[in-house]
C-alpha atoms as a PDB file:
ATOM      1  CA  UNK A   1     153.114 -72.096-118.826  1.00  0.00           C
ATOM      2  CA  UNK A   2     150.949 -74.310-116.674  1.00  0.00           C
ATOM      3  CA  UNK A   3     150.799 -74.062-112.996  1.00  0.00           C
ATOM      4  CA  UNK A   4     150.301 -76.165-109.955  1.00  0.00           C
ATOM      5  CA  UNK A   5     147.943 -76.177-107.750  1.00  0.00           C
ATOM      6  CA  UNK A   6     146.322 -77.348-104.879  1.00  0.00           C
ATOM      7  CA  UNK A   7     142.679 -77.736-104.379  1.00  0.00           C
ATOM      8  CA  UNK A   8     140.293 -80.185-103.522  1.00  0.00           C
ATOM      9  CA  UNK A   9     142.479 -82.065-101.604  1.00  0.00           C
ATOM     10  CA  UNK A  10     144.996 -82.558-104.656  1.00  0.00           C
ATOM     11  CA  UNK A  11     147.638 -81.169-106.039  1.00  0.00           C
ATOM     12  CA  UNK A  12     146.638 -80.165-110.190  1.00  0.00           C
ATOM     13  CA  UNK A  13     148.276 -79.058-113.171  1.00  0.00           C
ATOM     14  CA  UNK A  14     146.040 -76.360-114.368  1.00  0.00           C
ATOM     15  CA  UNK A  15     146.248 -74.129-117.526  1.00  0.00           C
ATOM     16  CA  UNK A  16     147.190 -70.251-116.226  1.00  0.00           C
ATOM     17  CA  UNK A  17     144.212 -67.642-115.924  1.00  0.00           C
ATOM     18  CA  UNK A  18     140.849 -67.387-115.305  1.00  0.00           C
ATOM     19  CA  UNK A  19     139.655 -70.443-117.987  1.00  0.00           C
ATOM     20  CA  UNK A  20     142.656 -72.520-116.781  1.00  0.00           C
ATOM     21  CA  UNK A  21     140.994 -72.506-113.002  1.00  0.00           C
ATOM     22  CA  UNK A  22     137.578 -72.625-114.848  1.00  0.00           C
ATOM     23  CA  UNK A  23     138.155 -75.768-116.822  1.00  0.00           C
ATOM     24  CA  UNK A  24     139.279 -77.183-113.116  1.00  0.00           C
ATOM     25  CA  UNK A  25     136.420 -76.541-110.902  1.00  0.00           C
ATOM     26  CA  UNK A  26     134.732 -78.107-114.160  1.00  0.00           C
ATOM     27  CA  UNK A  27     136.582 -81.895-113.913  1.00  0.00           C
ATOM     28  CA  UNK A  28     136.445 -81.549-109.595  1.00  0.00           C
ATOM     29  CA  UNK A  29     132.623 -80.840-110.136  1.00  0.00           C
ATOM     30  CA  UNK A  30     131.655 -83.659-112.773  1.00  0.00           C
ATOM     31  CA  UNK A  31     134.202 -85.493-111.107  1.00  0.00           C
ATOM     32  CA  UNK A  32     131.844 -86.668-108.944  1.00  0.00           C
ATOM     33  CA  UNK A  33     128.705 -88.227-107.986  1.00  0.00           C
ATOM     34  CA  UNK A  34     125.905 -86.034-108.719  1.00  0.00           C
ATOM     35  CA  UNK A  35     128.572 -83.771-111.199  1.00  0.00           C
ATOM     36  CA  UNK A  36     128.356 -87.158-113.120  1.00  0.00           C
ATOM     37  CA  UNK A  37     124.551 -87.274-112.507  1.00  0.00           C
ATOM     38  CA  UNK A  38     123.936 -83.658-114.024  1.00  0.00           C
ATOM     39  CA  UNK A  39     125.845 -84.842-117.105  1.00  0.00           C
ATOM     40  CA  UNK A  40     124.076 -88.521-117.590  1.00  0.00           C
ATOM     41  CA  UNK A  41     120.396 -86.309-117.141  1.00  0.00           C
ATOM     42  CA  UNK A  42     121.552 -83.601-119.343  1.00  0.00           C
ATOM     43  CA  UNK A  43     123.310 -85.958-121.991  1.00  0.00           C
ATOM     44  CA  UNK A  44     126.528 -84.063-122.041  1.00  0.00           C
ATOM     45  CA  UNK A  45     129.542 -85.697-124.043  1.00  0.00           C
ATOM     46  CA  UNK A  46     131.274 -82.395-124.680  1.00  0.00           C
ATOM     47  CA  UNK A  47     131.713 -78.813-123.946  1.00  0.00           C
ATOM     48  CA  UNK A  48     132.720 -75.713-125.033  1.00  0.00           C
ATOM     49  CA  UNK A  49     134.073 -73.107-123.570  1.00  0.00           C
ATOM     50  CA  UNK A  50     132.798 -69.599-123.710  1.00  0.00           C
ATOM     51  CA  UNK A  51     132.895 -66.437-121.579  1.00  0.00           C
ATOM     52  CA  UNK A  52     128.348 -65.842-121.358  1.00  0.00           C
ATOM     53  CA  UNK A  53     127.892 -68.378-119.534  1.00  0.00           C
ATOM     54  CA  UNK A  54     131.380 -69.455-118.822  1.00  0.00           C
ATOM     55  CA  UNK A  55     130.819 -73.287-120.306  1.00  0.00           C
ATOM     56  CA  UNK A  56     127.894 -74.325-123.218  1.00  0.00           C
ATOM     57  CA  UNK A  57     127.087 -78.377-123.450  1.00  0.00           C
ATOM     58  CA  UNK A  58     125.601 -78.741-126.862  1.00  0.00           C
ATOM     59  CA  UNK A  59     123.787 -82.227-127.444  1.00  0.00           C
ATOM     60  CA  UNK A  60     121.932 -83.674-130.697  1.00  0.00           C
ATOM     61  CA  UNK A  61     118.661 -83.049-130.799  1.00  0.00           C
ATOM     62  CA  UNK A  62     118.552 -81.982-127.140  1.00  0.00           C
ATOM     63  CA  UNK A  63     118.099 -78.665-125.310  1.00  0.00           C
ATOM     64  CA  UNK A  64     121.316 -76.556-125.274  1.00  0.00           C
ATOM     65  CA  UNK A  65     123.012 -76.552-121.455  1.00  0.00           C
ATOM     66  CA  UNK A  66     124.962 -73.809-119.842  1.00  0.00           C
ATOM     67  CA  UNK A  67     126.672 -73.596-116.568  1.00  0.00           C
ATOM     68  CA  UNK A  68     128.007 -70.162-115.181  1.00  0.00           C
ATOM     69  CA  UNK A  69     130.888 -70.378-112.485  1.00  0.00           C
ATOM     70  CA  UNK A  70     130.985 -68.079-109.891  1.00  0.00           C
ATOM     71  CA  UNK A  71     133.825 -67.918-106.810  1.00  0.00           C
ATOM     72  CA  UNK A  72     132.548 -67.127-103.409  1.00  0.00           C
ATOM     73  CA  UNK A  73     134.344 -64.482-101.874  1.00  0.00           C
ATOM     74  CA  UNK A  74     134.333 -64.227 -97.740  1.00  0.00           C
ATOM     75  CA  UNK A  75     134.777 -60.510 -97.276  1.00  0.00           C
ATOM     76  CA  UNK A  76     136.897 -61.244 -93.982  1.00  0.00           C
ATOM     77  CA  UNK A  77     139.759 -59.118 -93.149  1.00  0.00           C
ATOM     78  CA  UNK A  78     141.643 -62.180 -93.116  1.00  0.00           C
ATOM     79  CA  UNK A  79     140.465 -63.429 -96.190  1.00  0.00           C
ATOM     80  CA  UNK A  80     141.271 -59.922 -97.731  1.00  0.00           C
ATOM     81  CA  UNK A  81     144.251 -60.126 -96.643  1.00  0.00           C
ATOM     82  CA  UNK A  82     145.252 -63.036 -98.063  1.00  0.00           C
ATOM     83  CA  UNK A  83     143.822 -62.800-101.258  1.00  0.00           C
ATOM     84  CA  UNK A  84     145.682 -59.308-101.826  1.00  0.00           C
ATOM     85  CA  UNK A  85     148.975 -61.539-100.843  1.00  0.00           C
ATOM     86  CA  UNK A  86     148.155 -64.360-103.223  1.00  0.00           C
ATOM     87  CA  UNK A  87     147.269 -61.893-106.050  1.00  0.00           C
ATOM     88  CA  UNK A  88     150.801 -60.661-105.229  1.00  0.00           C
ATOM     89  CA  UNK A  89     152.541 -63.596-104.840  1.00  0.00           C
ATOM     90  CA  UNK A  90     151.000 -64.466-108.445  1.00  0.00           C
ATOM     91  CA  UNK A  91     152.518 -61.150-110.221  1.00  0.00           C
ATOM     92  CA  UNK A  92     155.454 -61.958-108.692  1.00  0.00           C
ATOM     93  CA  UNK A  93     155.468 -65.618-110.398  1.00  0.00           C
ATOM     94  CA  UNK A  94     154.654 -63.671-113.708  1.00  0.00           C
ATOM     95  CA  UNK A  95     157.725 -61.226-113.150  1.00  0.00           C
ATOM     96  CA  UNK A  96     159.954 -63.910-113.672  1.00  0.00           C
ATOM     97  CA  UNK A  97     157.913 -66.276-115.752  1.00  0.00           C
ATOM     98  CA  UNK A  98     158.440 -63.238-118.248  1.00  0.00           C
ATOM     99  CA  UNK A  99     162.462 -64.356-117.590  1.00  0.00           C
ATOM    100  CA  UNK A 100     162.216 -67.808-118.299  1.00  0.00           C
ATOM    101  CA  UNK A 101     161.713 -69.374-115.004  1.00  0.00           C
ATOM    102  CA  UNK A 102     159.376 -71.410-113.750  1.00  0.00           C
ATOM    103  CA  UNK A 103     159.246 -70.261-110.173  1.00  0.00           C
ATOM    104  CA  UNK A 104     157.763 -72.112-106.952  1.00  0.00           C
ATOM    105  CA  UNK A 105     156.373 -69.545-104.451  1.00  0.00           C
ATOM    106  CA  UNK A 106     155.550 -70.214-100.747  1.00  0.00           C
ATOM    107  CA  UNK A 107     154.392 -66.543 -98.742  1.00  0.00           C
ATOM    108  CA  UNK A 108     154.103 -66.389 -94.855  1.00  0.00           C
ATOM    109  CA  UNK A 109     154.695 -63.932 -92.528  1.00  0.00           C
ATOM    110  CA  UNK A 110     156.366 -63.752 -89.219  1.00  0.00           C
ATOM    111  CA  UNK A 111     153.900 -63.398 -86.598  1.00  0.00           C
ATOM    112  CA  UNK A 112     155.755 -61.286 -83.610  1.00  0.00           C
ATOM    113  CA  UNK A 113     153.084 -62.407 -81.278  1.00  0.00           C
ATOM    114  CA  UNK A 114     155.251 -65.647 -80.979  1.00  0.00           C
ATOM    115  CA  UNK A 115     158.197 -63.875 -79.276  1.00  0.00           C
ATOM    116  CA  UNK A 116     155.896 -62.219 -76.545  1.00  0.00           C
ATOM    117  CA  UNK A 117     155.281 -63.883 -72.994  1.00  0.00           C
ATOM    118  CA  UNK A 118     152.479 -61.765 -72.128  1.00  0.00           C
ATOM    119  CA  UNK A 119     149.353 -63.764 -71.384  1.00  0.00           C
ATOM    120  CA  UNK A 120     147.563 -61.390 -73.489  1.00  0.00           C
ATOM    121  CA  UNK A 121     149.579 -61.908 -76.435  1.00  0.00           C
ATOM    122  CA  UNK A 122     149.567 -65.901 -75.988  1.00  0.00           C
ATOM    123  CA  UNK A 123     145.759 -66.319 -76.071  1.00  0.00           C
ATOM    124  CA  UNK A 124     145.538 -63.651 -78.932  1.00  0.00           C
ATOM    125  CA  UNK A 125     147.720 -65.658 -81.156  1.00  0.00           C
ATOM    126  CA  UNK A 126     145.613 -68.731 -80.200  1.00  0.00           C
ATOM    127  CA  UNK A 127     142.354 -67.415 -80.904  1.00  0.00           C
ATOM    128  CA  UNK A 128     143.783 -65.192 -83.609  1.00  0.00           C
ATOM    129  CA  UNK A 129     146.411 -67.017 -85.623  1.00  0.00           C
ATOM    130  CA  UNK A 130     147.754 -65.696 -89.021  1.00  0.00           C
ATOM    131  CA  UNK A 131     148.029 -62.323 -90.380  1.00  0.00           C
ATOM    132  CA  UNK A 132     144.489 -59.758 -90.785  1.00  0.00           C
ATOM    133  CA  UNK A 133     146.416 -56.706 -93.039  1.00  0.00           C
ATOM    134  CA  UNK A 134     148.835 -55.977 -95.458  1.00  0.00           C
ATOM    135  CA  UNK A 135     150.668 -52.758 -93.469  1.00  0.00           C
ATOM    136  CA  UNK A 136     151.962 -51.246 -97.289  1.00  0.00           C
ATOM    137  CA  UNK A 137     150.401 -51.737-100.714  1.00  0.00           C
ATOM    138  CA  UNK A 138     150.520 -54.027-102.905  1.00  0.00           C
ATOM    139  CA  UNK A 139     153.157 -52.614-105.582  1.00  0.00           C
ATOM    140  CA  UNK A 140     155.774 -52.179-102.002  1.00  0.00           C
ATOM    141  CA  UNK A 141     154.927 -55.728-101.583  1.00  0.00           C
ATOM    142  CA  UNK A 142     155.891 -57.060-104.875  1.00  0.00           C
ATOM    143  CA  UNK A 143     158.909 -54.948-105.609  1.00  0.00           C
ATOM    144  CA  UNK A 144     160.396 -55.911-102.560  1.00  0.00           C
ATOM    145  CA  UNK A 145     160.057 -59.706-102.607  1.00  0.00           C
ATOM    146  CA  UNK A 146     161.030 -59.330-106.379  1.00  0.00           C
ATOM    147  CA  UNK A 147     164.447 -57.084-105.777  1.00  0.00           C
ATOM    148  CA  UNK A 148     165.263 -59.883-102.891  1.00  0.00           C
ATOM    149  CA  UNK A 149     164.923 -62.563-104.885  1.00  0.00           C
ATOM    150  CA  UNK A 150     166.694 -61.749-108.257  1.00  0.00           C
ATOM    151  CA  UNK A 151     169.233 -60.852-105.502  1.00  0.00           C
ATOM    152  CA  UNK A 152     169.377 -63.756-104.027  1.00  0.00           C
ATOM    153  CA  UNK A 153     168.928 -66.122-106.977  1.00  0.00           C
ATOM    154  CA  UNK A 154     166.808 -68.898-107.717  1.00  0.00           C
ATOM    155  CA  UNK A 155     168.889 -72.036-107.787  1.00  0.00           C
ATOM    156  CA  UNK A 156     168.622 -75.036-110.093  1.00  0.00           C
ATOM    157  CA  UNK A 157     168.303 -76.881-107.453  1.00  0.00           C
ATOM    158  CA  UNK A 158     167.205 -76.377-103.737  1.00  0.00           C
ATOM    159  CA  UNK A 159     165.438 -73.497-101.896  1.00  0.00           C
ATOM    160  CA  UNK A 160     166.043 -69.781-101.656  1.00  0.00           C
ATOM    161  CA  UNK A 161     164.565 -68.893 -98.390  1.00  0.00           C
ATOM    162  CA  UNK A 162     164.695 -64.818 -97.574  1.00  0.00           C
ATOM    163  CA  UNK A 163     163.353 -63.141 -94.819  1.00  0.00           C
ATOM    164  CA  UNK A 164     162.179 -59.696 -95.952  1.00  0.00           C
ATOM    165  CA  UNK A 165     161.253 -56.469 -93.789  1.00  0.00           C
ATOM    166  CA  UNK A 166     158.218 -54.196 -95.538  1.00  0.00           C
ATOM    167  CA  UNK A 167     156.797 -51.612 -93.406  1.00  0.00           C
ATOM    168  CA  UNK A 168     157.081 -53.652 -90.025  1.00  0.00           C
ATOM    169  CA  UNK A 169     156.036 -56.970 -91.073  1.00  0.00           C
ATOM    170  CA  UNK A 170     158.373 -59.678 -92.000  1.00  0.00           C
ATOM    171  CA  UNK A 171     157.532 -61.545 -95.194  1.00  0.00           C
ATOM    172  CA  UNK A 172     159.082 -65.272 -95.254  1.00  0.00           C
ATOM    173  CA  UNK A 173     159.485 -65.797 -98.736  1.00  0.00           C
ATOM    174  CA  UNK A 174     160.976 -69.644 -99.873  1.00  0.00           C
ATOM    175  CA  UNK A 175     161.474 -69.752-103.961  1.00  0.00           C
ATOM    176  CA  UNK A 176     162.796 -72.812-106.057  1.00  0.00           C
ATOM    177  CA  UNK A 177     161.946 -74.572-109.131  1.00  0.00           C
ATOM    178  CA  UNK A 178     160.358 -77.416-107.329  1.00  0.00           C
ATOM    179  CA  UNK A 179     157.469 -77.973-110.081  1.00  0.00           C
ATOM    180  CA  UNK A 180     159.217 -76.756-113.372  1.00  0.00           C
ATOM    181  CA  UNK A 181     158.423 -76.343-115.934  1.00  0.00           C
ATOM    182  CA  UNK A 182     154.968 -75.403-113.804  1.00  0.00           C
ATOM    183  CA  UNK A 183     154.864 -72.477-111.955  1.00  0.00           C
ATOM    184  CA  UNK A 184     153.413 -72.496-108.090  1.00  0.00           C
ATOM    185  CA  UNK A 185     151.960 -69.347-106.035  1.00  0.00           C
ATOM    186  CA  UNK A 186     150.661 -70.074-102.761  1.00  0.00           C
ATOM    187  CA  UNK A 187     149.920 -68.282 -99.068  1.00  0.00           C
ATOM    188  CA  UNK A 188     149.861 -69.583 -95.643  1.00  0.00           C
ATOM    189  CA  UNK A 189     147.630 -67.724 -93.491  1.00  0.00           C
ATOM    190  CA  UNK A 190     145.586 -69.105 -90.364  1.00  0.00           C
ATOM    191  CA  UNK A 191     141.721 -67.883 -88.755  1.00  0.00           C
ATOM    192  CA  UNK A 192     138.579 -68.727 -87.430  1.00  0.00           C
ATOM    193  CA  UNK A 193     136.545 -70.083 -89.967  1.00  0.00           C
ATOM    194  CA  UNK A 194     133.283 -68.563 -90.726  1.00  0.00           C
ATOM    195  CA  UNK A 195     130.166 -70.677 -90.816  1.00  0.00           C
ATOM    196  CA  UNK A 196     127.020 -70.893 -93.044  1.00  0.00           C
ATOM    197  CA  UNK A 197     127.124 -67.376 -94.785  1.00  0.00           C
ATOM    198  CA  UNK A 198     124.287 -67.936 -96.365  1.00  0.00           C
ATOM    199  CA  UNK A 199     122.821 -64.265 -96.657  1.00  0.00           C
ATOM    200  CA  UNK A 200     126.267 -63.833 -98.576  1.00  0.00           C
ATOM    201  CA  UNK A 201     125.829 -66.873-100.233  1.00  0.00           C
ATOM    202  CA  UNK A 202     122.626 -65.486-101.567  1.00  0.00           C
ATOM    203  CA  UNK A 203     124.266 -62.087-102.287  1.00  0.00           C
ATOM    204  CA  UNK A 204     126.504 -64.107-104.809  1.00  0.00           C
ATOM    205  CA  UNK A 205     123.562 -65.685-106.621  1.00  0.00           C
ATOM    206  CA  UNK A 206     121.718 -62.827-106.867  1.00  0.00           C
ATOM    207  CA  UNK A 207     124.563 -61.097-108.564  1.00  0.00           C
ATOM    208  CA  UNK A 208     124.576 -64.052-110.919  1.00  0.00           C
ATOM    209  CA  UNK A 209     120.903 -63.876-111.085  1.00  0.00           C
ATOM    210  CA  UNK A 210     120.607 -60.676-112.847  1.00  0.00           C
ATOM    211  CA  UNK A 211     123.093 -61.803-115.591  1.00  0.00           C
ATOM    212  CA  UNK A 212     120.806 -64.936-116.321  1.00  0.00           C
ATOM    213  CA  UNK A 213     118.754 -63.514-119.429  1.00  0.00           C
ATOM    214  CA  UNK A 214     121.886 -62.612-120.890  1.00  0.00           C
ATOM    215  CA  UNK A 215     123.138 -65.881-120.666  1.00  0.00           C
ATOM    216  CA  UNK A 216     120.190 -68.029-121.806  1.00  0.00           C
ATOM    217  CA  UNK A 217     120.702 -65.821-124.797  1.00  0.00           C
ATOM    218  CA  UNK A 218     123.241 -68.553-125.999  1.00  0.00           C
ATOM    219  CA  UNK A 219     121.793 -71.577-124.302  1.00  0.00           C
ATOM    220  CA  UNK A 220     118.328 -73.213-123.447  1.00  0.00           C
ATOM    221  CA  UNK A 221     118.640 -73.668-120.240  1.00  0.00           C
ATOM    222  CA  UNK A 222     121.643 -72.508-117.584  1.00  0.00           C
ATOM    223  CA  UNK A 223     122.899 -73.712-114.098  1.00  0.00           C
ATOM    224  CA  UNK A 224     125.105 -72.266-111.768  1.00  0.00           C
ATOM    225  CA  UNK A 225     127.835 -73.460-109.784  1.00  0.00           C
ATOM    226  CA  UNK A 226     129.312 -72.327-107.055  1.00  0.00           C
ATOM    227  CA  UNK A 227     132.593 -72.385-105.820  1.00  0.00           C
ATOM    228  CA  UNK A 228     133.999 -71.773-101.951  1.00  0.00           C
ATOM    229  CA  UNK A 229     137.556 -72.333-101.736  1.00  0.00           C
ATOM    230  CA  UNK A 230     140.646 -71.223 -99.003  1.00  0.00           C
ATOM    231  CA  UNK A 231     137.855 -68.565 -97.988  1.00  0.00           C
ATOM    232  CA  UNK A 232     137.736 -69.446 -93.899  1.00  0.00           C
ATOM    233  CA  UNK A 233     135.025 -70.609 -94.471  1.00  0.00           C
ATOM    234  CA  UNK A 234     133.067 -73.478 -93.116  1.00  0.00           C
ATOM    235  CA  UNK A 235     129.877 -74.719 -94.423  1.00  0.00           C
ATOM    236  CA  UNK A 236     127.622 -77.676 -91.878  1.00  0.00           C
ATOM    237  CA  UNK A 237     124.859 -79.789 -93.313  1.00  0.00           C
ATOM    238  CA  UNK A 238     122.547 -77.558 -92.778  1.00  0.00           C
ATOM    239  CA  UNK A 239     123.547 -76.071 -96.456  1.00  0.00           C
ATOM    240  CA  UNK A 240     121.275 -79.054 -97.552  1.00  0.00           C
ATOM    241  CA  UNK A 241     118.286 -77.512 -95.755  1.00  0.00           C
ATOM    242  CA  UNK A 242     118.372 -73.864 -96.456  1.00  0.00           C
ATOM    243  CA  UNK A 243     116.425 -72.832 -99.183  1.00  0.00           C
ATOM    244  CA  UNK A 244     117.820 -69.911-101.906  1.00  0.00           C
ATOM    245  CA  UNK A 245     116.465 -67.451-104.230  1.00  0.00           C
ATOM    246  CA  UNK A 246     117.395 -68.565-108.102  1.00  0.00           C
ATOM    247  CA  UNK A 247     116.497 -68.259-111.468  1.00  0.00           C
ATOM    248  CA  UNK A 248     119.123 -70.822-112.547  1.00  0.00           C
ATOM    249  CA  UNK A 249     117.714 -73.867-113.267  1.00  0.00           C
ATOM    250  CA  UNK A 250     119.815 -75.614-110.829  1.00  0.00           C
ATOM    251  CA  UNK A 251     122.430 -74.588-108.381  1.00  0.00           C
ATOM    252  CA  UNK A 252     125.514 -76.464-106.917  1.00  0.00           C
ATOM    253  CA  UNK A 253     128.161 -75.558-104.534  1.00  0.00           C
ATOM    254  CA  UNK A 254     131.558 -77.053-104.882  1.00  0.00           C
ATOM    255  CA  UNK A 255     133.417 -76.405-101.967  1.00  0.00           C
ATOM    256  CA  UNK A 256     136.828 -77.396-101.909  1.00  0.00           C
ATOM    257  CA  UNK A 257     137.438 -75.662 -98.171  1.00  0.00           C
ATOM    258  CA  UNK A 258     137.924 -79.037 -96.736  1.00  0.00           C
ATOM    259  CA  UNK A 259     138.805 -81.619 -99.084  1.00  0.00           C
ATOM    260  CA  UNK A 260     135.997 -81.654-101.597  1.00  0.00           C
ATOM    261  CA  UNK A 261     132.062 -81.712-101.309  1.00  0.00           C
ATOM    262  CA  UNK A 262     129.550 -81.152-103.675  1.00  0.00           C
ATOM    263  CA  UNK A 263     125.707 -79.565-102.760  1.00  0.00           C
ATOM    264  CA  UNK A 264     122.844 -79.172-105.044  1.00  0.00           C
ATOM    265  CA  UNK A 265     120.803 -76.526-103.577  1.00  0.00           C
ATOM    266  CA  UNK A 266     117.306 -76.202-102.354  1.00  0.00           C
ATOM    267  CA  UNK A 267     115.704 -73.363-104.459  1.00  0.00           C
ATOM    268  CA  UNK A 268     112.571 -71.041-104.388  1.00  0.00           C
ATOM    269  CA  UNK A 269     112.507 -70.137-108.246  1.00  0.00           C
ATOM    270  CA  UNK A 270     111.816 -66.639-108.912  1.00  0.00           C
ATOM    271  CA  UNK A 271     111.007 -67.095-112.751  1.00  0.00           C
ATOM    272  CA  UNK A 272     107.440 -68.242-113.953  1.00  0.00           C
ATOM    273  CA  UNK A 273     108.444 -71.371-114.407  1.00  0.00           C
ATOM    274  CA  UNK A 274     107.537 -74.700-112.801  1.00  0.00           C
ATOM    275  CA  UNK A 275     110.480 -76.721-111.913  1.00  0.00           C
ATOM    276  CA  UNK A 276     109.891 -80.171-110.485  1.00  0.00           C
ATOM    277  CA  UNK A 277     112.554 -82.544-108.769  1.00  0.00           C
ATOM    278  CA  UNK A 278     114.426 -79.810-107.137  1.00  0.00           C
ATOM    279  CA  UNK A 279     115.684 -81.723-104.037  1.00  0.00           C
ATOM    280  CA  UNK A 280     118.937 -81.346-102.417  1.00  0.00           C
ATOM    281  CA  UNK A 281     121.513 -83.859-102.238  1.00  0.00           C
ATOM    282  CA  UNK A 282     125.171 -83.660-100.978  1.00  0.00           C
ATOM    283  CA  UNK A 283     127.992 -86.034-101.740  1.00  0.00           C
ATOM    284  CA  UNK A 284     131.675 -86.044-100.053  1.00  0.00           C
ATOM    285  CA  UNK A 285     133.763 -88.568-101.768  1.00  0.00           C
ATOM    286  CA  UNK A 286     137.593 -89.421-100.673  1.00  0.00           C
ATOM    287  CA  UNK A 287     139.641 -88.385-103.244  1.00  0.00           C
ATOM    288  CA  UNK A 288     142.838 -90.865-103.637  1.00  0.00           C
ATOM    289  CA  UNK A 289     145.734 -89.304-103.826  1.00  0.00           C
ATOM    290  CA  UNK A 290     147.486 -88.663-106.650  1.00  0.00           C
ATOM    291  CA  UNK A 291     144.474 -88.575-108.746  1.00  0.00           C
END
């Protein structure tokens, strides 16, 4: 099955797994202006997909071009949080996938906070919104949400919306067939947003970084992009400014936190190499909708 999801300020129809969200950070990134630029320098009319680096652009009588894709992961409690909840929330799509149905998946939880008058608990829930942990694990999660669904049923038509108690916190669960005969998994949580991480920025190129001879191994020459998406997260102009440690070629960052915005990097090359023209750029087109 194919699923639907939501990212760069669109809702897409995405092939499931780890290539299926590859191949779309792919067509958001050359998508746009200076995606379309890296493919007009490079010559690139087609690509192939591969798993060292994750795409390979071959082009007659040109150098060979890979790019390596790499998500950004905010190491938050909130963000943990609700990426353990969407990883459920996805196993719990595949549970009944397995049955046939193409299942629609919305995840919130009650915050109690809401009910309470105290003063304390009012400015905590407005500096604090959304949920930081998961009070039981992961398989209590699922099984529960699972064994009150297929309870419940998933109608035809319409909504099933359950309320469901696991280990103190209430998990608002709504299930339909909305986008059949595509599945949907998705979270709401709420935070502060955390900006310009760029020491953990750097942490995830460097982690890239050591994997680069083993990817020019099947290409000539390799770029890296970056993605930063529903990580509370928030990243100011000043991304254009700072400079990173690289041996990519090039590096972008497509961040989808806020719509979708595309940075080429300032780099200090730590490969003996000279590499000329390495000037950051940043472009943040509207996206009509529907697209």
């Amino acid at each position: 099955m194919t699923e639907v999801v939501h990212k760069g300020g669109q809702f897409i129809i995405q092939d499931d797994g780890q290539k299926g969200a590859e191949a779309t950070y792919l067509a958001l990134f050359t998508r746009h202006k200076l995606g379309e630029r890296w493919m007009q320098e490079n010559g690139i009319t087609k690509k192939i997909s591969s798993e060292s680096p994750d795409f390979i652009f071959k082009v007659p009588n040109r150098p060979t071009i890979g790019l390596e894709i790499v998500n950004f992961v905010n190491k938050s409690a909130k963000n943990i949080a609700t990426m353990r909840l969407e990883e459920i929330a996805k196993k719990i799509v595949g549970h009944f996938k397995k049955q046939g149905i193409a299942l629609t998946l919305l995840i919130d939880i009650q915050d109690p906070r809401k009910f309470s008058m105290t003063r304390e608990d009012f400015f905590d829930r407005c500096y604090n919104p959304g949920f930081n942990k998961l009070n039981a694990t992961d398989k209590e999660i699922k099984d529960a949400l699972i064994s009150a669904l297929e309870e419940a049923g998933i109608p035809k038509w319409g909504i099933t919306k359950k309320w469901v108690d696991v280990k103190g916190q209430t998990f608002i669960v709504n299930a339909s067939k909305m986008h059949a005969p595509h599945t949907s998994a998705h979270v709401n949580n709420q935070g502060m947003c955390i900006e310009n991480p760029f020491e953990d920025l750097q942490k995830t190129i460097d982690g890239k970084n050591k994997k680069f001879e083993q990817y020019k191994k099947n290409c000539d020459e390799c770029d890296l992009l970056v993605v930063v998406e529903n990580g509370f997260v928030h990243l100011s102009d000043k991304l254009q400014k700072h400079k990173f440690e690289s041996v990519f070629r090039d590096v972008y960052v497509l961040d989808l936190s806020y719509g979708c915005k595309v940075t080429k990097l300032k780099l200090r090359h730590s490969r003996n190499k000279k590499i000329c023209g390495n000037k950051a750029d940043v472009f943040s087109p509207e996206i009509p909708d529907g697209e």
